[in-house]
PDB file of N, CA and C in Angstrom:
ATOM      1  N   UNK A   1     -18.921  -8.311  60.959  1.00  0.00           N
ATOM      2  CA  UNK A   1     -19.148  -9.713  60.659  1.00  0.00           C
ATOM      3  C   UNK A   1     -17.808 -10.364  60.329  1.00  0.00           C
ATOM      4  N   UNK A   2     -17.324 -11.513  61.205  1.00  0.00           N
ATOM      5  CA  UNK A   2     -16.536 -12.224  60.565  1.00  0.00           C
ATOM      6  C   UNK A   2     -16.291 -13.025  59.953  1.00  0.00           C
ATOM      7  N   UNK A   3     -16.198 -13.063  58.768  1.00  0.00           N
ATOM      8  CA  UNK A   3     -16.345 -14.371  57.494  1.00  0.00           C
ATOM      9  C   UNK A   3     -15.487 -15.364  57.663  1.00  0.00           C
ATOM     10  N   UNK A   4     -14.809 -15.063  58.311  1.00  0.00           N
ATOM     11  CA  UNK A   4     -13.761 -16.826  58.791  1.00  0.00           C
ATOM     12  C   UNK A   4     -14.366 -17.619  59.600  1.00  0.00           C
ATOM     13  N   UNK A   5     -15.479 -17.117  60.466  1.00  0.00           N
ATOM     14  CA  UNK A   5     -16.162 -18.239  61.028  1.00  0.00           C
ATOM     15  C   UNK A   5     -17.792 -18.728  60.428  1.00  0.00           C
ATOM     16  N   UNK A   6     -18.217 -19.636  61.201  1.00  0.00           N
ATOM     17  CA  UNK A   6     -19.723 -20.094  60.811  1.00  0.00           C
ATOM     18  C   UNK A   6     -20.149 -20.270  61.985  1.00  0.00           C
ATOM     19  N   UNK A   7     -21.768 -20.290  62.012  1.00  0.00           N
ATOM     20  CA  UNK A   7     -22.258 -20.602  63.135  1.00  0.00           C
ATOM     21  C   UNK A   7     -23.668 -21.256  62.622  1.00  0.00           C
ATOM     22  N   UNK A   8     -23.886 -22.550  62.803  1.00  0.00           N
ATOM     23  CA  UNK A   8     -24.964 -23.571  62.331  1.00  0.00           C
ATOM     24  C   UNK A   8     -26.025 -22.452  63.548  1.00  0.00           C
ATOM     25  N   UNK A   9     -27.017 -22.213  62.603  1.00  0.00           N
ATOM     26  CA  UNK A   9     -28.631 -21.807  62.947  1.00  0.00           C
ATOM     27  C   UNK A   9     -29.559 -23.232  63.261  1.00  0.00           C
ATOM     28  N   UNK A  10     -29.157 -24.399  62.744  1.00  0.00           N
ATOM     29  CA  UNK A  10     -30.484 -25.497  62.923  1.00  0.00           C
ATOM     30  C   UNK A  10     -30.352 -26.407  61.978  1.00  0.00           C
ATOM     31  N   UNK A  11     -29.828 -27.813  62.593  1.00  0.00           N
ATOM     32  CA  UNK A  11     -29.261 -28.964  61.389  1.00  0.00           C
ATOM     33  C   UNK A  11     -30.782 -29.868  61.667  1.00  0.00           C
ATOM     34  N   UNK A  12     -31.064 -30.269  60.272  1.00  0.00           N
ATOM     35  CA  UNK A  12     -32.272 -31.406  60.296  1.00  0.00           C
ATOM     36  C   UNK A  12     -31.555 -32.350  60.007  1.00  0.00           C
ATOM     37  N   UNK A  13     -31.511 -33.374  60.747  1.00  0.00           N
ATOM     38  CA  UNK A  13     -30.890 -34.521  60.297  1.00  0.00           C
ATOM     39  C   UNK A  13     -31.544 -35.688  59.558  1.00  0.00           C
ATOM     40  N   UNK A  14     -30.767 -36.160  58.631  1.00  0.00           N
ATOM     41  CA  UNK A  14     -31.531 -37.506  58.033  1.00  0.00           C
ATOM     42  C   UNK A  14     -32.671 -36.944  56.763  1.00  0.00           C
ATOM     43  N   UNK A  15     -32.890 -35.253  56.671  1.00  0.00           N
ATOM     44  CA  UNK A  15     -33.590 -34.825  55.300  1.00  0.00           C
ATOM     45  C   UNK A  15     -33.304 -35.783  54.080  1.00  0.00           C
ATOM     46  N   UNK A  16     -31.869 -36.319  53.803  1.00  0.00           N
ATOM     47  CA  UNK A  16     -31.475 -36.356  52.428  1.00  0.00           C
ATOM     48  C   UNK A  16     -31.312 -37.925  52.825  1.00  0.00           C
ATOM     49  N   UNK A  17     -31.626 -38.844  53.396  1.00  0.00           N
ATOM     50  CA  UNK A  17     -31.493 -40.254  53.432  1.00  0.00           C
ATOM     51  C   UNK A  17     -31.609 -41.042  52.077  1.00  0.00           C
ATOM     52  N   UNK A  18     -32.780 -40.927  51.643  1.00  0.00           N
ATOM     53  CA  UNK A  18     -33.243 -41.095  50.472  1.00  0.00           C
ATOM     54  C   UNK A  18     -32.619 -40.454  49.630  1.00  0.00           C
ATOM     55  N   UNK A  19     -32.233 -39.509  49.029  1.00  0.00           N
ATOM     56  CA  UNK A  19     -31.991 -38.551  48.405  1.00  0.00           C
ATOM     57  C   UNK A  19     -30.737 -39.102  47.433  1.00  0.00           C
ATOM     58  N   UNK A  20     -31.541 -39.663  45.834  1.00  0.00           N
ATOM     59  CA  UNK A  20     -30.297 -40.338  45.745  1.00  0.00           C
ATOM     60  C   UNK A  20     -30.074 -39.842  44.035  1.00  0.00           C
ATOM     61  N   UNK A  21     -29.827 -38.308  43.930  1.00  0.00           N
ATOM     62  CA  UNK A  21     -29.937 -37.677  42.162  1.00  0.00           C
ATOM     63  C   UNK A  21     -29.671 -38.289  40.777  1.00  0.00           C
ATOM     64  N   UNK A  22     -30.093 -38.329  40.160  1.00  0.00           N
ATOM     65  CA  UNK A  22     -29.847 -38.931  39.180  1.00  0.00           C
ATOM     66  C   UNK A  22     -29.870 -37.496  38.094  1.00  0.00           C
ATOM     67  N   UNK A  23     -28.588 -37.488  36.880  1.00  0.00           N
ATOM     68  CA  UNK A  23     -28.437 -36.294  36.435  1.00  0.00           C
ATOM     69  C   UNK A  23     -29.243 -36.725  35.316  1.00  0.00           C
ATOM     70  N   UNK A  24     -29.761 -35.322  35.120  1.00  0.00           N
ATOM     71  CA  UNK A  24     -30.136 -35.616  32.568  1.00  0.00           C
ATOM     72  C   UNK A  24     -28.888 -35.721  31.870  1.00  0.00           C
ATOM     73  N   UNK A  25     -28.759 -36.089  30.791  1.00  0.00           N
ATOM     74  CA  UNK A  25     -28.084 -35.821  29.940  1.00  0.00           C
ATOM     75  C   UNK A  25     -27.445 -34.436  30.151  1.00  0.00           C
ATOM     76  N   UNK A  26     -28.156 -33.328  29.766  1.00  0.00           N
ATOM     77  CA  UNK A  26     -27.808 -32.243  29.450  1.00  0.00           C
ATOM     78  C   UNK A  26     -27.307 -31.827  30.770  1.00  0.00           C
ATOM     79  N   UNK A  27     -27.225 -32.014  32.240  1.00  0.00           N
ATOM     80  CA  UNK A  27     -26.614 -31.511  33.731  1.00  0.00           C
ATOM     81  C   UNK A  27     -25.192 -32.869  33.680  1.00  0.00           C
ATOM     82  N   UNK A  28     -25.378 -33.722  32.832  1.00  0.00           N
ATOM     83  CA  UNK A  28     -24.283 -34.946  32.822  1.00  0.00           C
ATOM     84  C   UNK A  28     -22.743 -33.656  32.009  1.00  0.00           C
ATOM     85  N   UNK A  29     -23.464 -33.227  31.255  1.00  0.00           N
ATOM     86  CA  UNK A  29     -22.643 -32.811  30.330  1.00  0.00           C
ATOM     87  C   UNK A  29     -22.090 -31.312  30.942  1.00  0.00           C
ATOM     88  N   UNK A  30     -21.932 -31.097  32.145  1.00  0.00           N
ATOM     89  CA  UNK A  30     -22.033 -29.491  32.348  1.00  0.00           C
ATOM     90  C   UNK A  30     -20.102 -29.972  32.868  1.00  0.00           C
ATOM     91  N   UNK A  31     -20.154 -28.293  32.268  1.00  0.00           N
ATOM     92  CA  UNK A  31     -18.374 -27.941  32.378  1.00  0.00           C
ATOM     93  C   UNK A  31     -18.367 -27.514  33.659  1.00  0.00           C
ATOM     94  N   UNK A  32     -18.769 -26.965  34.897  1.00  0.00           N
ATOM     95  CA  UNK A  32     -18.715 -25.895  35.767  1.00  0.00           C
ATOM     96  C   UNK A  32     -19.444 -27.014  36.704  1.00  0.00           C
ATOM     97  N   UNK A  33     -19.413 -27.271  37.819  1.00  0.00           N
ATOM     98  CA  UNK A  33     -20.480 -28.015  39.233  1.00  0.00           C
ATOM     99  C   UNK A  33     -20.218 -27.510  40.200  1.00  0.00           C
ATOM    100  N   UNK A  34     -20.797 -26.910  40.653  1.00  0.00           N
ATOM    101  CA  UNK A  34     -20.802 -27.057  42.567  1.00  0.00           C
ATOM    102  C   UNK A  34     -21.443 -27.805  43.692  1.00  0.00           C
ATOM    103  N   UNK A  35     -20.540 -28.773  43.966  1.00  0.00           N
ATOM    104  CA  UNK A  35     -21.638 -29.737  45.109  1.00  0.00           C
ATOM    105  C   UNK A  35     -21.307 -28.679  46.136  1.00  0.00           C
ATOM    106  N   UNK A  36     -22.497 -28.375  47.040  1.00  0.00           N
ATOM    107  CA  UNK A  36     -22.563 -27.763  48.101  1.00  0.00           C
ATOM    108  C   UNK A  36     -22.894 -28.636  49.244  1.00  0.00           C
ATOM    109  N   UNK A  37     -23.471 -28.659  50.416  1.00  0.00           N
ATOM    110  CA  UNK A  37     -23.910 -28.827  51.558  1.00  0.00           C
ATOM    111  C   UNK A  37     -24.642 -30.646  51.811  1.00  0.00           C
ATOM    112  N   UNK A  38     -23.814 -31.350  51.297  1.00  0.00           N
ATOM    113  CA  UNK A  38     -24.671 -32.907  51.167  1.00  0.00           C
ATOM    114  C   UNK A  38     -23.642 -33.669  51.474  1.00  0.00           C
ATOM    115  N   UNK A  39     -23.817 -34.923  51.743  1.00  0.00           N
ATOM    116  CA  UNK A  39     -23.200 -36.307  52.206  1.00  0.00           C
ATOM    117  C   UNK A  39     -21.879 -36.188  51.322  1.00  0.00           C
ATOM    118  N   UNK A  40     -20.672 -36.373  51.433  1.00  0.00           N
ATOM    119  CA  UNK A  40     -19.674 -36.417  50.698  1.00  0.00           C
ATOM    120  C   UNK A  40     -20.464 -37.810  49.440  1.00  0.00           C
ATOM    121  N   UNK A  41     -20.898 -38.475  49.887  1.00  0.00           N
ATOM    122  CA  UNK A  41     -20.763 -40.046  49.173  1.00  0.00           C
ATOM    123  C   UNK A  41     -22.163 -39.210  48.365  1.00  0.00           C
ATOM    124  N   UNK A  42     -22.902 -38.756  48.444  1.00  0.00           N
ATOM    125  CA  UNK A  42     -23.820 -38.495  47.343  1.00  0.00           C
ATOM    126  C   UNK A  42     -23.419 -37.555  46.874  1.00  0.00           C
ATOM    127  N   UNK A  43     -21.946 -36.457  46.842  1.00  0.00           N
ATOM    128  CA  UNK A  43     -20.807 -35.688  46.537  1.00  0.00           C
ATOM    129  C   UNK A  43     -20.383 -36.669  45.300  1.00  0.00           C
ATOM    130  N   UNK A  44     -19.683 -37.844  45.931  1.00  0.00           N
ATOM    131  CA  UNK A  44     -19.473 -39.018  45.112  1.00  0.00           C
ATOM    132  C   UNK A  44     -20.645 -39.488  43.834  1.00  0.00           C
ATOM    133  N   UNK A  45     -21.432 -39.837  44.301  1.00  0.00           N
ATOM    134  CA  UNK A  45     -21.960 -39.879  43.908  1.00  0.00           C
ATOM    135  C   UNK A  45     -22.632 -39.134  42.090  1.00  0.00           C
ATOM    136  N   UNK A  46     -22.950 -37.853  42.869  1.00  0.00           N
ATOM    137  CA  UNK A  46     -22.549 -37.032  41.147  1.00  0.00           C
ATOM    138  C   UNK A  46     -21.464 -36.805  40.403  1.00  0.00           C
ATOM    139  N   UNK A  47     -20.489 -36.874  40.853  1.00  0.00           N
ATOM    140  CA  UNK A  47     -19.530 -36.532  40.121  1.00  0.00           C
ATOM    141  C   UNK A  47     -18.996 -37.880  39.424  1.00  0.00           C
ATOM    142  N   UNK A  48     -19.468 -39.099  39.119  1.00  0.00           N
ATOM    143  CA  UNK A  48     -19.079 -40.215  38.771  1.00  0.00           C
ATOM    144  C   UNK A  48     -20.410 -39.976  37.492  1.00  0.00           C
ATOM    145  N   UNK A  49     -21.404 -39.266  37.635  1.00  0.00           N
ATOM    146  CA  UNK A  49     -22.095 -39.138  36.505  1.00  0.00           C
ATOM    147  C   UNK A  49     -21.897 -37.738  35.418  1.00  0.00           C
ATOM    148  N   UNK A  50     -20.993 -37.069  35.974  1.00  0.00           N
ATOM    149  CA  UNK A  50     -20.606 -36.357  34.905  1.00  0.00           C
ATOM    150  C   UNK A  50     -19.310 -36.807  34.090  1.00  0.00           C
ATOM    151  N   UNK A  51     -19.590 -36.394  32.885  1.00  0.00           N
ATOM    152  CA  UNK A  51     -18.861 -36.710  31.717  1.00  0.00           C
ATOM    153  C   UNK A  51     -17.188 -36.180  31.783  1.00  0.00           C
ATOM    154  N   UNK A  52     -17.333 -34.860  31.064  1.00  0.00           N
ATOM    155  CA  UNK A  52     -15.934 -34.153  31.213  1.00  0.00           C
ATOM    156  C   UNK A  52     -15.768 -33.003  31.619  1.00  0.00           C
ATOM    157  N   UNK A  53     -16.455 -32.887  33.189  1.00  0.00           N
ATOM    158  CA  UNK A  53     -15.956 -31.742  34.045  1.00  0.00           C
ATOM    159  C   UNK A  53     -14.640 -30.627  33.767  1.00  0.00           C
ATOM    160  N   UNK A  54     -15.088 -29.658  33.612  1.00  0.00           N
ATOM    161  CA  UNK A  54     -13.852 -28.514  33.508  1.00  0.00           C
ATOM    162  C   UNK A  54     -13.407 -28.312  35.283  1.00  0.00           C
ATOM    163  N   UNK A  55     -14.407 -27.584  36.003  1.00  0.00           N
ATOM    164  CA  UNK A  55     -14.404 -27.448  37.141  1.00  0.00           C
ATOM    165  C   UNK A  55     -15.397 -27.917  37.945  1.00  0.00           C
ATOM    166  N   UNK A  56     -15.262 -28.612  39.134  1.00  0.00           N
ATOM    167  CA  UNK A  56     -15.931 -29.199  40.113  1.00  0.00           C
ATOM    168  C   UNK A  56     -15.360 -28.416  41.871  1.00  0.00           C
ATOM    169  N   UNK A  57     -16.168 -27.823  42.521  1.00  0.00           N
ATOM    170  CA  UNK A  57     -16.310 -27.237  43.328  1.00  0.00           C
ATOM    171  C   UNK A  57     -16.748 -28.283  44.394  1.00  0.00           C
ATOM    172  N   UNK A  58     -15.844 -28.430  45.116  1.00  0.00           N
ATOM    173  CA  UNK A  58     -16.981 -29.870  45.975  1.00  0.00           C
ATOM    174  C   UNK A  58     -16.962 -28.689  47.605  1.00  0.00           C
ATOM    175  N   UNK A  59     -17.957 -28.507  48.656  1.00  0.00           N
ATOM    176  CA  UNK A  59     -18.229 -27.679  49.310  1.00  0.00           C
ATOM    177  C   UNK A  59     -18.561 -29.096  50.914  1.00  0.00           C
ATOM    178  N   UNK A  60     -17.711 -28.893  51.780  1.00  0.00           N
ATOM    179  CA  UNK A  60     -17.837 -29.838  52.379  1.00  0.00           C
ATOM    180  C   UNK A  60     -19.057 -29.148  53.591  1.00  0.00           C
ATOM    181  N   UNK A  61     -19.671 -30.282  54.026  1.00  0.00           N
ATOM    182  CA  UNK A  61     -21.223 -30.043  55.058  1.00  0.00           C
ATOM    183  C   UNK A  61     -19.948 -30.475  56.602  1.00  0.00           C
ATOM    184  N   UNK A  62     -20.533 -29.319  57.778  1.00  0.00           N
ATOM    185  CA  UNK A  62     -19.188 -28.699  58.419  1.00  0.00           C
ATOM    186  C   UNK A  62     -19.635 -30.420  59.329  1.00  0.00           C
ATOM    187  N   UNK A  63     -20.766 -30.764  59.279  1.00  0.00           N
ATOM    188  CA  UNK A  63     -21.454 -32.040  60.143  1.00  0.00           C
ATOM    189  C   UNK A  63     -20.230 -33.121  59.795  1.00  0.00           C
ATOM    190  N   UNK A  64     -19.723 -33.627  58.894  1.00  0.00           N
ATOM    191  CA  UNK A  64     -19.504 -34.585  58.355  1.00  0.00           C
ATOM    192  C   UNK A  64     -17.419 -34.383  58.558  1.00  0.00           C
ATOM    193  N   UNK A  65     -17.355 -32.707  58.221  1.00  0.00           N
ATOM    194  CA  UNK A  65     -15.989 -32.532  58.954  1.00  0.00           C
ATOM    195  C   UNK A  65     -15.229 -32.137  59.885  1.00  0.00           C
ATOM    196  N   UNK A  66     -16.592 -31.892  60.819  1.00  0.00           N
ATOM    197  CA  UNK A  66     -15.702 -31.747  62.367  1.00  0.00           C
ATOM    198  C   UNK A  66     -15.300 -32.697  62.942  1.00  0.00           C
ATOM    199  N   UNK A  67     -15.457 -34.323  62.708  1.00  0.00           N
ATOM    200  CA  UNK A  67     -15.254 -35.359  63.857  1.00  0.00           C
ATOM    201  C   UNK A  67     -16.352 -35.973  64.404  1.00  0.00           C
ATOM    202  N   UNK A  68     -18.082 -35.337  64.006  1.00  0.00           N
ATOM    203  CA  UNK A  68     -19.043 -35.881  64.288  1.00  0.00           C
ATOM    204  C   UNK A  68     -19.088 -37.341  63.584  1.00  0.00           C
ATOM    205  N   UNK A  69     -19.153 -37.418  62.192  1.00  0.00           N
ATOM    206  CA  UNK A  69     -18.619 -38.754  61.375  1.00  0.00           C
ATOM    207  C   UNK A  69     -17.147 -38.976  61.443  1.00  0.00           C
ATOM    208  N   UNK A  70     -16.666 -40.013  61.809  1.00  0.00           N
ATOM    209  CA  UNK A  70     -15.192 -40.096  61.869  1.00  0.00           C
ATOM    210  C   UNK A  70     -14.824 -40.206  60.321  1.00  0.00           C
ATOM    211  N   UNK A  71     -15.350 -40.762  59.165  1.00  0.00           N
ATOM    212  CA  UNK A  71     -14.632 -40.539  58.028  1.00  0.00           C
ATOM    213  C   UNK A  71     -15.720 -39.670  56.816  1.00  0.00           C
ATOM    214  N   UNK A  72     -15.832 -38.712  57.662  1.00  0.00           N
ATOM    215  CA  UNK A  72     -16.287 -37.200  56.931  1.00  0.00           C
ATOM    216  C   UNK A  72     -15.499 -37.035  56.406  1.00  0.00           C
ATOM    217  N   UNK A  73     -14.559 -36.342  57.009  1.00  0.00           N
ATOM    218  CA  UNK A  73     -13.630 -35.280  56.551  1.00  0.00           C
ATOM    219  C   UNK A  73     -12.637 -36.226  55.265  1.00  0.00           C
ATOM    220  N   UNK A  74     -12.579 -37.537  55.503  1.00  0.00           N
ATOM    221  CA  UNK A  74     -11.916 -38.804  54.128  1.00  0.00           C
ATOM    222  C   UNK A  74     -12.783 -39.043  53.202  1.00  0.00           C
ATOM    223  N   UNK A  75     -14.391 -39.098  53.353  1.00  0.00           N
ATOM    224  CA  UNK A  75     -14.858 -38.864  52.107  1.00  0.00           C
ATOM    225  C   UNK A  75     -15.186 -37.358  51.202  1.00  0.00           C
ATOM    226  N   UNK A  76     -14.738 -36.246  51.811  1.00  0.00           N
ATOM    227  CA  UNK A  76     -15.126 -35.422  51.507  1.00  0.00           C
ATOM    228  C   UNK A  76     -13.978 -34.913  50.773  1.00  0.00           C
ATOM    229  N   UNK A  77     -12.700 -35.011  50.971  1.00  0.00           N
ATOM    230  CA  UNK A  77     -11.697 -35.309  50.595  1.00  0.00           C
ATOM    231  C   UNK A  77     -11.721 -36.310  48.994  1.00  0.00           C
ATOM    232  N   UNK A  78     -12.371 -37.456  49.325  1.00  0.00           N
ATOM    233  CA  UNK A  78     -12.368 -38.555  48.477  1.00  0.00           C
ATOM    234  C   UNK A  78     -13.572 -37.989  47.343  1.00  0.00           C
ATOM    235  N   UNK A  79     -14.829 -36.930  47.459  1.00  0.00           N
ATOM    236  CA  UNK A  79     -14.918 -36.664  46.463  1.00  0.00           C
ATOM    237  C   UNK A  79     -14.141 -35.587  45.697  1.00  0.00           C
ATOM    238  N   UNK A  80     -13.386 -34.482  46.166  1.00  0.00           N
ATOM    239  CA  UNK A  80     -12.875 -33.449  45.449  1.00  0.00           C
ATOM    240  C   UNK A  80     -11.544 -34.354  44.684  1.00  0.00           C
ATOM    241  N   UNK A  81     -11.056 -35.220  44.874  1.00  0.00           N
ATOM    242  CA  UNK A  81     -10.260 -36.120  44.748  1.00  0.00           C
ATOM    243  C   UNK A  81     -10.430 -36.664  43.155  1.00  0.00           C
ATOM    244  N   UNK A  82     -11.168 -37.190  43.327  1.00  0.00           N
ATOM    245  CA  UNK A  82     -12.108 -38.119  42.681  1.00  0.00           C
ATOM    246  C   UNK A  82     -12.764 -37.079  41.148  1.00  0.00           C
ATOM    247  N   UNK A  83     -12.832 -35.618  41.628  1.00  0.00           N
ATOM    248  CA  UNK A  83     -13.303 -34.993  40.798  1.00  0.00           C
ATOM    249  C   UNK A  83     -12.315 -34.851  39.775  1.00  0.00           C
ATOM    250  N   UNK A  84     -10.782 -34.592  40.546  1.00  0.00           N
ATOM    251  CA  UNK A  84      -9.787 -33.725  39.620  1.00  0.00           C
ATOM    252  C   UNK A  84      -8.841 -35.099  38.757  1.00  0.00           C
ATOM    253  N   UNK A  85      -8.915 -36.202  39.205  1.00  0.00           N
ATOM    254  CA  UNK A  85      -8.150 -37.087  38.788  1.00  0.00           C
ATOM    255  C   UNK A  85      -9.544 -37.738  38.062  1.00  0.00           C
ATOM    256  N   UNK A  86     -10.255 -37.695  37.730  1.00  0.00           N
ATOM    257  CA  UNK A  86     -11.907 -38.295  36.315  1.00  0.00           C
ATOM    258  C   UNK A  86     -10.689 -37.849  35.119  1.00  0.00           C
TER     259      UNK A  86
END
């Protein structure tokens, strides 16, 4: 198996349209995050509702940074960004 590559099994598109999180208190307040596999801008999105992040993991969705969205790969960028300079 080679772990340097990926190979998409089956993208649903448009699942998370709606999809718009709102944190508790107590997930506002967390030291540790990992955004994984979602829209950079709803990436954005959480990380403007946490408080005082230690570490933020932002995990870019490969849809958004191959060139399929032309400014994927700038918002995805713009949240890990966004995380370390809060």
């Amino acid at each position: 198996m080679d772990m340097n590559s990926r190979d998409t099994l089956a993208t649903d598109l448009n699942v998370l349209t709606e999809f718009n999180p709102k944190l508790s208190k107590a997930y506002s307040n967390s030291d540790f995050v990992m955004l994984g596999n979602i829209d950079p801008a709803i990436q954005i999105s959480i990380i403007k509702q946490l408080k005082k992040p230690t570490q933020i993991n932002c995990n870019g969705y490969h849809e958004f940074l191959d060139g399929k969205h032309s400014k994927g790969f700038e918002e995805s960028n713009k949240a890990c960004r966004h995380a370390y300079n809060k």
